[in-house]
C-alpha atoms as a PDB file:
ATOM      1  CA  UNK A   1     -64.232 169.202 225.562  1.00  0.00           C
ATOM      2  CA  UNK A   2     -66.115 165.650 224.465  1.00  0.00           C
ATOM      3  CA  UNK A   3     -64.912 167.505 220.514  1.00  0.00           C
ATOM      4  CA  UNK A   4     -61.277 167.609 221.590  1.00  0.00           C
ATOM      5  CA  UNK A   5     -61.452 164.273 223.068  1.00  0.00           C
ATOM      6  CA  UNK A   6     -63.269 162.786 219.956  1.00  0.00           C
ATOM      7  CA  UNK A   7     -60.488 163.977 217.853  1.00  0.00           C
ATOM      8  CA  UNK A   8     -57.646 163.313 219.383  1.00  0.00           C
ATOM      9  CA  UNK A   9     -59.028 159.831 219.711  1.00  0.00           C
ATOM     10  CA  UNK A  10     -59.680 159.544 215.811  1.00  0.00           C
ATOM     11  CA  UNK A  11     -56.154 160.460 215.871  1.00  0.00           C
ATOM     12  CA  UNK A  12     -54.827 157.604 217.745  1.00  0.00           C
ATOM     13  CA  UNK A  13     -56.958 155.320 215.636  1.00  0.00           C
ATOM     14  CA  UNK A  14     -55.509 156.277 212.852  1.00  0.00           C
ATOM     15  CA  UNK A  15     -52.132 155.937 214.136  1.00  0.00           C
ATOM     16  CA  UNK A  16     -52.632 152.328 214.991  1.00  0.00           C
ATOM     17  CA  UNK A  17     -50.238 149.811 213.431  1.00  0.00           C
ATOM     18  CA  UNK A  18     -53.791 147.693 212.756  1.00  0.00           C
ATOM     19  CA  UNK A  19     -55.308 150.958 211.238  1.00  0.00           C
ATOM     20  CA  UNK A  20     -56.185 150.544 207.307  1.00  0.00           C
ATOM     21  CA  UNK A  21     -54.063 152.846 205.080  1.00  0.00           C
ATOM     22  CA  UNK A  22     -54.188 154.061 201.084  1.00  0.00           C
ATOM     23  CA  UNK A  23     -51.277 152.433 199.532  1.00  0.00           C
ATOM     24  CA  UNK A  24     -52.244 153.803 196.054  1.00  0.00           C
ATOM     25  CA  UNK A  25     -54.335 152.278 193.145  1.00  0.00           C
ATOM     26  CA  UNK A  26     -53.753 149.914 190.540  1.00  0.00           C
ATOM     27  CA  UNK A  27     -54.616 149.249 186.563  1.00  0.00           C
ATOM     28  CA  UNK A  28     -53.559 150.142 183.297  1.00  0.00           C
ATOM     29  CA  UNK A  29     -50.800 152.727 183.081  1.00  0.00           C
ATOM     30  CA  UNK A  30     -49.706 155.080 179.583  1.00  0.00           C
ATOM     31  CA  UNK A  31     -47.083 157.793 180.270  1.00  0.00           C
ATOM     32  CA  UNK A  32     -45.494 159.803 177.509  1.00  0.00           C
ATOM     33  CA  UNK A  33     -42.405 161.507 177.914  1.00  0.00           C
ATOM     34  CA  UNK A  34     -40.050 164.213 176.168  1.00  0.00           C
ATOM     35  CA  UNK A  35     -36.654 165.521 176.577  1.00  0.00           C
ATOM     36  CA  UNK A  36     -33.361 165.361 175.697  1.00  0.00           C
ATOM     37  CA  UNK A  37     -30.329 162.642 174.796  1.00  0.00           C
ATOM     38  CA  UNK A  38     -26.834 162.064 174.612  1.00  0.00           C
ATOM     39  CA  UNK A  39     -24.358 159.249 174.323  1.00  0.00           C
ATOM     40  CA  UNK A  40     -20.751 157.968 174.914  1.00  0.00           C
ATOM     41  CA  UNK A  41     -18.880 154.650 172.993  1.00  0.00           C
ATOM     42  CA  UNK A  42     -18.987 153.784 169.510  1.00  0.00           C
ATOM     43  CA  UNK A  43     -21.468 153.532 166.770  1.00  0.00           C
ATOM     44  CA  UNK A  44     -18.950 150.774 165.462  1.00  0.00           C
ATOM     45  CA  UNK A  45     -15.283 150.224 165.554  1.00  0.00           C
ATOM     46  CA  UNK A  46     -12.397 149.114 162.860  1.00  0.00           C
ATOM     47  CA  UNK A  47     -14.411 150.929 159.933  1.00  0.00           C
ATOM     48  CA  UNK A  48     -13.847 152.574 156.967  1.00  0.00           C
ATOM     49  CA  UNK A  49     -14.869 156.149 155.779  1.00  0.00           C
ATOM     50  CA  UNK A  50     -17.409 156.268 153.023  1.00  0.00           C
ATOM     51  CA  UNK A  51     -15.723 159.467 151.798  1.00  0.00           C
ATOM     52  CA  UNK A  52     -11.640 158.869 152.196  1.00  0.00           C
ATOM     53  CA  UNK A  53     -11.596 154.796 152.209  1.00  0.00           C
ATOM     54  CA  UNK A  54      -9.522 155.166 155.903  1.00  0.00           C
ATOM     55  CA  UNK A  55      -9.759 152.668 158.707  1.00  0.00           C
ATOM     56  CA  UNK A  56     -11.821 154.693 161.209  1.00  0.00           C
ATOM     57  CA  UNK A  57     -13.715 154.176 164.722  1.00  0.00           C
ATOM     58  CA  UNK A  58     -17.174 156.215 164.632  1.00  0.00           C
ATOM     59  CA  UNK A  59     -17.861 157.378 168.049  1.00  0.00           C
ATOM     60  CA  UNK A  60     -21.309 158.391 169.606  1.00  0.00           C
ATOM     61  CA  UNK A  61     -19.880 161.504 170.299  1.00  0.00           C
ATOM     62  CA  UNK A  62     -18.232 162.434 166.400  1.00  0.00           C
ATOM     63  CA  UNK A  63     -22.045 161.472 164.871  1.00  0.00           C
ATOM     64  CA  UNK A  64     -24.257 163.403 167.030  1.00  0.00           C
ATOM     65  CA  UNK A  65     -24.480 166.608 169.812  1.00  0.00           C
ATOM     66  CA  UNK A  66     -27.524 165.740 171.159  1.00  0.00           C
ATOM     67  CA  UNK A  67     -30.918 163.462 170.863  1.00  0.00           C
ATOM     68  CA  UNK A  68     -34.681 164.436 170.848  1.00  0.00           C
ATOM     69  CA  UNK A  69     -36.482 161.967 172.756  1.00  0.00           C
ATOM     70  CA  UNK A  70     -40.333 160.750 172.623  1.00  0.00           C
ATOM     71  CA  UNK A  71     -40.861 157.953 175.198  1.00  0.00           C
ATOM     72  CA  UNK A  72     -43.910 156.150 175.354  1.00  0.00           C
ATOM     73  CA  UNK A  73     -45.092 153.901 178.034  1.00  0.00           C
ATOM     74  CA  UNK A  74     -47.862 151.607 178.248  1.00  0.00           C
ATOM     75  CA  UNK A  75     -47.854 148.778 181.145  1.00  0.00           C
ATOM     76  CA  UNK A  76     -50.116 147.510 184.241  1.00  0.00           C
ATOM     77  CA  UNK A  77     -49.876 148.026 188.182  1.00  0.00           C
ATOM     78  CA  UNK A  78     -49.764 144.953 189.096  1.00  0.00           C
ATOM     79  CA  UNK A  79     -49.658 146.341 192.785  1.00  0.00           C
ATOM     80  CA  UNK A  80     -49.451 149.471 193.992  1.00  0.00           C
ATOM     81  CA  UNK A  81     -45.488 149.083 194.272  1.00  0.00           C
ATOM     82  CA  UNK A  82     -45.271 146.863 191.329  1.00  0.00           C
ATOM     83  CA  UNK A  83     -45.554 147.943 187.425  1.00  0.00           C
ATOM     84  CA  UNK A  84     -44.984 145.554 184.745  1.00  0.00           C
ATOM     85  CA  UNK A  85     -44.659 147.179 181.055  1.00  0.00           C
ATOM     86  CA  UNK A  86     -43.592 148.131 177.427  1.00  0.00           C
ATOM     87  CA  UNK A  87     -40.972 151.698 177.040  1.00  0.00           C
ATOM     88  CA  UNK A  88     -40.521 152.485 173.510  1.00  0.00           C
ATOM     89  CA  UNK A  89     -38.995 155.858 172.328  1.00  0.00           C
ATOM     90  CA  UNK A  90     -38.213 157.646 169.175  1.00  0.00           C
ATOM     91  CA  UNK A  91     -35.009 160.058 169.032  1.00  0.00           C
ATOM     92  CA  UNK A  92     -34.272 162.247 166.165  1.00  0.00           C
ATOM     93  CA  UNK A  93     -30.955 162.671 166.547  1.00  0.00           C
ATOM     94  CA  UNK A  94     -28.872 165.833 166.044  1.00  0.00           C
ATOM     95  CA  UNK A  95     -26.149 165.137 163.560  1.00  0.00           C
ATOM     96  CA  UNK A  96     -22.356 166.402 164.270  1.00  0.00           C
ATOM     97  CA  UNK A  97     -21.029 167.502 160.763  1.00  0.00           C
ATOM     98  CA  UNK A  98     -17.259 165.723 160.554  1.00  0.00           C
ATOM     99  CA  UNK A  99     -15.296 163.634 157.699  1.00  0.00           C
ATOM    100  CA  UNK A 100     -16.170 160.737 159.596  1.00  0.00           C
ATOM    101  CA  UNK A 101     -20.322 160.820 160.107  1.00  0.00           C
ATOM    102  CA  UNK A 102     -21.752 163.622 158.187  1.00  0.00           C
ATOM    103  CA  UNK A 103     -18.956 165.758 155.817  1.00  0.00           C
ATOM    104  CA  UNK A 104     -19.771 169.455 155.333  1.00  0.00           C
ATOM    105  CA  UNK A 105     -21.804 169.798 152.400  1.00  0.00           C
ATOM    106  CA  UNK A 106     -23.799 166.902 152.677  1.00  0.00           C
ATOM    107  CA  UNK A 107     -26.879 166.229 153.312  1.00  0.00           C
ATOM    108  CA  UNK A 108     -27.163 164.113 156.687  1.00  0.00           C
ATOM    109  CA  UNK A 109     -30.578 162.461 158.535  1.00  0.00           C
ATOM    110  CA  UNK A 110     -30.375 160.429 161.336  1.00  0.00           C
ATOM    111  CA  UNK A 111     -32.898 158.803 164.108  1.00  0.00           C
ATOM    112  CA  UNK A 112     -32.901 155.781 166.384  1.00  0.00           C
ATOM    113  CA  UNK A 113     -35.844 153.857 167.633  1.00  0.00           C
ATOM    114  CA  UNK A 114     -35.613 151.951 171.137  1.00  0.00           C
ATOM    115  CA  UNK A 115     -38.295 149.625 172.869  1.00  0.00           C
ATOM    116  CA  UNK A 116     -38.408 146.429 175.333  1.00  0.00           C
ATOM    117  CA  UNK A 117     -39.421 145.283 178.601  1.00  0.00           C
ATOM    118  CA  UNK A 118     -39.460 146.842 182.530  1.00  0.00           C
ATOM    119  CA  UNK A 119     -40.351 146.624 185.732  1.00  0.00           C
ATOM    120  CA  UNK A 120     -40.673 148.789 187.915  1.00  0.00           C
ATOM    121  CA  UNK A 121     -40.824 149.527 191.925  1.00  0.00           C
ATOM    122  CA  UNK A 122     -42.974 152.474 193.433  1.00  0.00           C
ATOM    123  CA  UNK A 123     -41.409 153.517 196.981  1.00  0.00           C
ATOM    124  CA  UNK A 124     -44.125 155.547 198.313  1.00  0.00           C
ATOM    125  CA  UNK A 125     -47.572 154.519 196.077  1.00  0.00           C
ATOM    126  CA  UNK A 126     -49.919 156.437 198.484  1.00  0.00           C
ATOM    127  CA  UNK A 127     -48.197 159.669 198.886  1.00  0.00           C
ATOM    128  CA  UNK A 128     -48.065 163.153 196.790  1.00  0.00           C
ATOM    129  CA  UNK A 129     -44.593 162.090 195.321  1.00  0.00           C
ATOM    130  CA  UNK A 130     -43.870 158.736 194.522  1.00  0.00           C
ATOM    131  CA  UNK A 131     -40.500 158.079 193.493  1.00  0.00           C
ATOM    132  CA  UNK A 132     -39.866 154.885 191.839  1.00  0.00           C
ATOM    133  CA  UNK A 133     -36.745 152.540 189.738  1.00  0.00           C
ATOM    134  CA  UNK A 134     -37.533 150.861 186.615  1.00  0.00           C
ATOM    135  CA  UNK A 135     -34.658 148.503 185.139  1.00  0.00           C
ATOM    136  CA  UNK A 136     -35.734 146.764 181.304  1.00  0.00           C
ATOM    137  CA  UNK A 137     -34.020 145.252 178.702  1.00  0.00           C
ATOM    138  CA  UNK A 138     -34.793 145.975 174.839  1.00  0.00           C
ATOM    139  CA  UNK A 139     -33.686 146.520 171.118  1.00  0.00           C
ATOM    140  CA  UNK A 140     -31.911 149.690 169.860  1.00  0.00           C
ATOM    141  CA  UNK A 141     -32.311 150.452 165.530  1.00  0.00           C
ATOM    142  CA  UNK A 142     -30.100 153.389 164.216  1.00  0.00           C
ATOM    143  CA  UNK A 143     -31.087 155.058 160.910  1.00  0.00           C
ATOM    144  CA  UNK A 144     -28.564 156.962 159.114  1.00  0.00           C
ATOM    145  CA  UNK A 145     -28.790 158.432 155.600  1.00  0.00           C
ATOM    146  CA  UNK A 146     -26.439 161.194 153.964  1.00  0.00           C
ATOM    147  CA  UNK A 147     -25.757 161.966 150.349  1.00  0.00           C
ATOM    148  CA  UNK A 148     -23.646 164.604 148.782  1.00  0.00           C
ATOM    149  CA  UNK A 149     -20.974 165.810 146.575  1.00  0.00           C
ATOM    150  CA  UNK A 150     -17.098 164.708 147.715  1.00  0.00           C
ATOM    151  CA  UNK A 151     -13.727 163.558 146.391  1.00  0.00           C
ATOM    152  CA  UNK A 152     -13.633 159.586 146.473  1.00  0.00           C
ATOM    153  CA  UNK A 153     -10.408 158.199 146.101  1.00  0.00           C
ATOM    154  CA  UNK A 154      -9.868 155.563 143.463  1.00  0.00           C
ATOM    155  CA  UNK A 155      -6.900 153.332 143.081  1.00  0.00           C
ATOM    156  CA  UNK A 156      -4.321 154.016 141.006  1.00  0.00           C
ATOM    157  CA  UNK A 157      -5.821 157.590 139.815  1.00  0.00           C
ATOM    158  CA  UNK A 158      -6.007 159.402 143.353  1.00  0.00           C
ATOM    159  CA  UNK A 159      -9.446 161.528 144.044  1.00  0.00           C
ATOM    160  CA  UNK A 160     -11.449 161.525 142.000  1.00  0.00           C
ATOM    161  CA  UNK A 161     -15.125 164.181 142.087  1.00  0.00           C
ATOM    162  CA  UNK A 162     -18.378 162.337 142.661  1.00  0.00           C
ATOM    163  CA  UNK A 163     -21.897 161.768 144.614  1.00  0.00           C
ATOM    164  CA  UNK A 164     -22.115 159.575 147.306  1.00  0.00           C
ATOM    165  CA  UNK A 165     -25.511 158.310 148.658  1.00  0.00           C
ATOM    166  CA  UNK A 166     -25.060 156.414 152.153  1.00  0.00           C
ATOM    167  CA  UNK A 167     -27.896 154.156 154.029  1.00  0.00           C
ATOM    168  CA  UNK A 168     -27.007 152.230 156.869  1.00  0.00           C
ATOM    169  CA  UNK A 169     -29.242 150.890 159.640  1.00  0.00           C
ATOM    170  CA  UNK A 170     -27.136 150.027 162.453  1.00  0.00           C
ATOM    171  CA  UNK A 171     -29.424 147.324 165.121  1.00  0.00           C
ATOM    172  CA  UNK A 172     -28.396 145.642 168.258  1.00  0.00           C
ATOM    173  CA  UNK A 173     -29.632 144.714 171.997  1.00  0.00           C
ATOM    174  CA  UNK A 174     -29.936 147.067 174.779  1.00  0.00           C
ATOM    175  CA  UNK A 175     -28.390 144.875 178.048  1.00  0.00           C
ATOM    176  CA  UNK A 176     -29.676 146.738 180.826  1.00  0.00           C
ATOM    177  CA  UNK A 177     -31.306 150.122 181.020  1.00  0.00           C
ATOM    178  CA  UNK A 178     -32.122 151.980 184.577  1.00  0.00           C
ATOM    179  CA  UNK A 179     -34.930 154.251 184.946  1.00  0.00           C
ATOM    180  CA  UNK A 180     -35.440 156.355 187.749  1.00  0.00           C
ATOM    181  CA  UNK A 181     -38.196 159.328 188.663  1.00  0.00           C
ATOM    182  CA  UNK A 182     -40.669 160.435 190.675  1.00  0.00           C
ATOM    183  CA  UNK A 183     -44.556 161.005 189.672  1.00  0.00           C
ATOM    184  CA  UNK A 184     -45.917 163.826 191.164  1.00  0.00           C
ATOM    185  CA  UNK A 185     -49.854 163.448 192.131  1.00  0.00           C
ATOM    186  CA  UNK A 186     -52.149 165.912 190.097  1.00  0.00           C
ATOM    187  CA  UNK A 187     -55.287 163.889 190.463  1.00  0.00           C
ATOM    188  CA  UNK A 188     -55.872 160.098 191.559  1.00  0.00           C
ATOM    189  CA  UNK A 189     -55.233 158.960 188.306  1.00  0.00           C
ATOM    190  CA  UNK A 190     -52.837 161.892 186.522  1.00  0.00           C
ATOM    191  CA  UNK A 191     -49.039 162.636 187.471  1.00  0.00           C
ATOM    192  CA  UNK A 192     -46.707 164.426 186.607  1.00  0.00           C
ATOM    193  CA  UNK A 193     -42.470 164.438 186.664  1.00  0.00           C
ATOM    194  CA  UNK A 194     -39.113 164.030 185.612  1.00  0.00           C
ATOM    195  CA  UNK A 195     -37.411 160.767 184.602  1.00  0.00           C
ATOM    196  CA  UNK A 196     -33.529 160.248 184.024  1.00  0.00           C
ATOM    197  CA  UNK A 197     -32.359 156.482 182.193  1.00  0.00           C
ATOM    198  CA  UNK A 198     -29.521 154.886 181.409  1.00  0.00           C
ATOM    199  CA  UNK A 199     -28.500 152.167 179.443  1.00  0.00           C
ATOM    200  CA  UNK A 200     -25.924 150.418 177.797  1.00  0.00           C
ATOM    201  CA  UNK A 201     -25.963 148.331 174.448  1.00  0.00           C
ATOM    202  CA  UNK A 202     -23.915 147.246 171.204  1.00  0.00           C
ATOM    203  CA  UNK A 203     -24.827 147.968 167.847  1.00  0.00           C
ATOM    204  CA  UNK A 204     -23.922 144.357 166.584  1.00  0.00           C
ATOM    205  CA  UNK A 205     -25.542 143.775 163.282  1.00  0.00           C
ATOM    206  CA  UNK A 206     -25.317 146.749 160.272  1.00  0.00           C
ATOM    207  CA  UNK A 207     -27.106 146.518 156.892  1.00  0.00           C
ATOM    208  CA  UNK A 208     -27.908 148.997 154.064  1.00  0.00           C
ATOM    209  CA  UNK A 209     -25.903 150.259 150.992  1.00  0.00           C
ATOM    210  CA  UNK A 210     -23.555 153.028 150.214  1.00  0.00           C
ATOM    211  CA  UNK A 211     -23.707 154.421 146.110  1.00  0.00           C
ATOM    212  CA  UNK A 212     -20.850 156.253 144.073  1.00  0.00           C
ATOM    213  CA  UNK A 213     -21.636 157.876 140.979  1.00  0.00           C
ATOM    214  CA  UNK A 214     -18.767 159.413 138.716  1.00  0.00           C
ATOM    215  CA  UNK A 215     -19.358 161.986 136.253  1.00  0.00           C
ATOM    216  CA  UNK A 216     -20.652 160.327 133.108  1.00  0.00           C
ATOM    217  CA  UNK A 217     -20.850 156.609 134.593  1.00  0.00           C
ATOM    218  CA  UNK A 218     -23.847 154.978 136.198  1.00  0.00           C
ATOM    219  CA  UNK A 219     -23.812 154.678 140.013  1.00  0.00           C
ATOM    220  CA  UNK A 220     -21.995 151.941 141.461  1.00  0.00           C
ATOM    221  CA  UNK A 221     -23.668 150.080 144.070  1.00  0.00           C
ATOM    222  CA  UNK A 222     -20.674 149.564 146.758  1.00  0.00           C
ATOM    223  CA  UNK A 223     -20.723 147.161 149.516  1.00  0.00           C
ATOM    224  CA  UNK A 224     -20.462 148.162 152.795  1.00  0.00           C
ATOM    225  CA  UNK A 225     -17.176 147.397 154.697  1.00  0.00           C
ATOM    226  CA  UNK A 226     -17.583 145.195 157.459  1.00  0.00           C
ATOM    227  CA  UNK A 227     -17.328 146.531 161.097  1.00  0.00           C
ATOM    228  CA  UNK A 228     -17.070 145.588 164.850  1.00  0.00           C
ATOM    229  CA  UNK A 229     -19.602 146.089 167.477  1.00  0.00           C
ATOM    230  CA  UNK A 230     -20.173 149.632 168.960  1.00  0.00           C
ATOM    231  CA  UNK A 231     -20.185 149.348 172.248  1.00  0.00           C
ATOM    232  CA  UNK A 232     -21.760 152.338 173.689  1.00  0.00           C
ATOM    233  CA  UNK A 233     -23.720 154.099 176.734  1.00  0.00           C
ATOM    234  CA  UNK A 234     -27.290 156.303 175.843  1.00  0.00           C
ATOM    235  CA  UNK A 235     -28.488 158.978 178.460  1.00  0.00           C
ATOM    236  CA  UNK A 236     -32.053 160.808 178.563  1.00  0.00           C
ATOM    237  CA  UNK A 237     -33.289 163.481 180.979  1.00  0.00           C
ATOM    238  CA  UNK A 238     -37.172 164.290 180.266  1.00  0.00           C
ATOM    239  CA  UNK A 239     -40.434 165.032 181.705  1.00  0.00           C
ATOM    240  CA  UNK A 240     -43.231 162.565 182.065  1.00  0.00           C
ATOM    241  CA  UNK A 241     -46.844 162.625 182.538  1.00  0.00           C
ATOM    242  CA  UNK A 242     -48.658 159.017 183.346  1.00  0.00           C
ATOM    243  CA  UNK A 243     -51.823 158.247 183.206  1.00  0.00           C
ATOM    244  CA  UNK A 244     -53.867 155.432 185.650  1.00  0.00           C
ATOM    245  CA  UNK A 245     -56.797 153.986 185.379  1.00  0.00           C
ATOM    246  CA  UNK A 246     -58.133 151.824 188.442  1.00  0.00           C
END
């Protein structure tokens, strides 16, 4: 009797508004992710094609299938709702063979590197699952390389057989990117679970070079046409393990 009477009164105690309660910890914070990517929108619009010399719009979707994504994290719990940090990934990203982004034939490599700033809001810091929102900002850089044997035309002659070598970094701002998930409690300090984003940028600023070379002629360095913003939306879906320490 005085046992049942002792618990149940622990019980109430610990039911108290007044009664302390674990709202989770707080410290340093790394988390490494991997998954998979895909986009919609434009790499740029109002081009031309490095391998017929027509006006063309590249779209997310006639460059690539699908991404590879390696998302790092590394930030601080402020509190154990609140996390201030740095997201960076790496995507190798699956190329789409076409006449506009990567002819058959050719030899085609492309990758994208994303980083920036987030914060981020824990719902339920003290429990077994804790699902949380991140929003950020950052930078996106788009690497694409191809060379290869095609027909270029040239004026007055028509097509004409030759090797094109094509290097083009493509860099611009990410405006807003959501993060959402849910970190699953292994230990105190290790979790484990999925995390979907979503973000929308441009790709507003595009350097490299693009080389012809004709049978029996040196190559010919050839500027690259000038372009309008691509406008475009990236999605990820991966799974994430983080890493606290109090």
């Amino acid at each position: 009797m005085v046992v049942v009477t002792l618990g149940l009164a622990s019980q109430a105690a610990a039911q108290e508004p007044g009664a302390p309660r674990e709202e989770g910890p707080t410290g340093l914070q790394v988390a490494l992710s991997v998954g998979a990517g895909a986009g919609v929108g434009y790499v740029y619009k109002n081009g031309v094609s490095p391998t017929t010399g027509e006006p063309q719009d590249l779209k997310v979707t006639d460059a690539s299938s699908i991404t590879l994504p390696v998302l790092l994290e590394v930030g601080y719990r402020a509190s154990p709702h609140w996390y201030l940090g740095l997201w960076g990934s790496y995507e190798k990203v699956f190329e789409k063979h076409s006449d506009l982004s990567c002819p058959e034939g050719f030899d085609c490599n492309f990758r994208q590197w994303r980083f920036g700033p987030e914060v981020r809001y824990h719902f339920s810091p003290g429990a077994g699952f804790d699902p949380w929102v991140g929003l950020g900002v950052g930078l996106e850089v788009a690497e694409s390389t191809l060379e290869g044997e095609t027909d270029v035309p040239v004026p007055d002659v028509g097509p004409v057989p030759a090797r094109v070598e094509f290097s083009v970094t493509d860099r611009g701002p990410t405006y807003a990117r959501l993060a959402l998930g849910g970190d699953v409690k292994l230990t105190r300090s290790l979790s484990f679970g999925p995390i979907i984003t979503a973000s929308i940028g441009s790709y507003t600023i595009r350097t490299g070079d693009q080389t012809v070379t004709f049978p029996g002629l040196p190559p010919q360095e050839i500027p690259l046409p000038l372009v309008d913003d691509g406008f475009h939306a990236l999605f990820t879906v991966a799974l994430r393990v983080a890493w606290l320490r109090p």
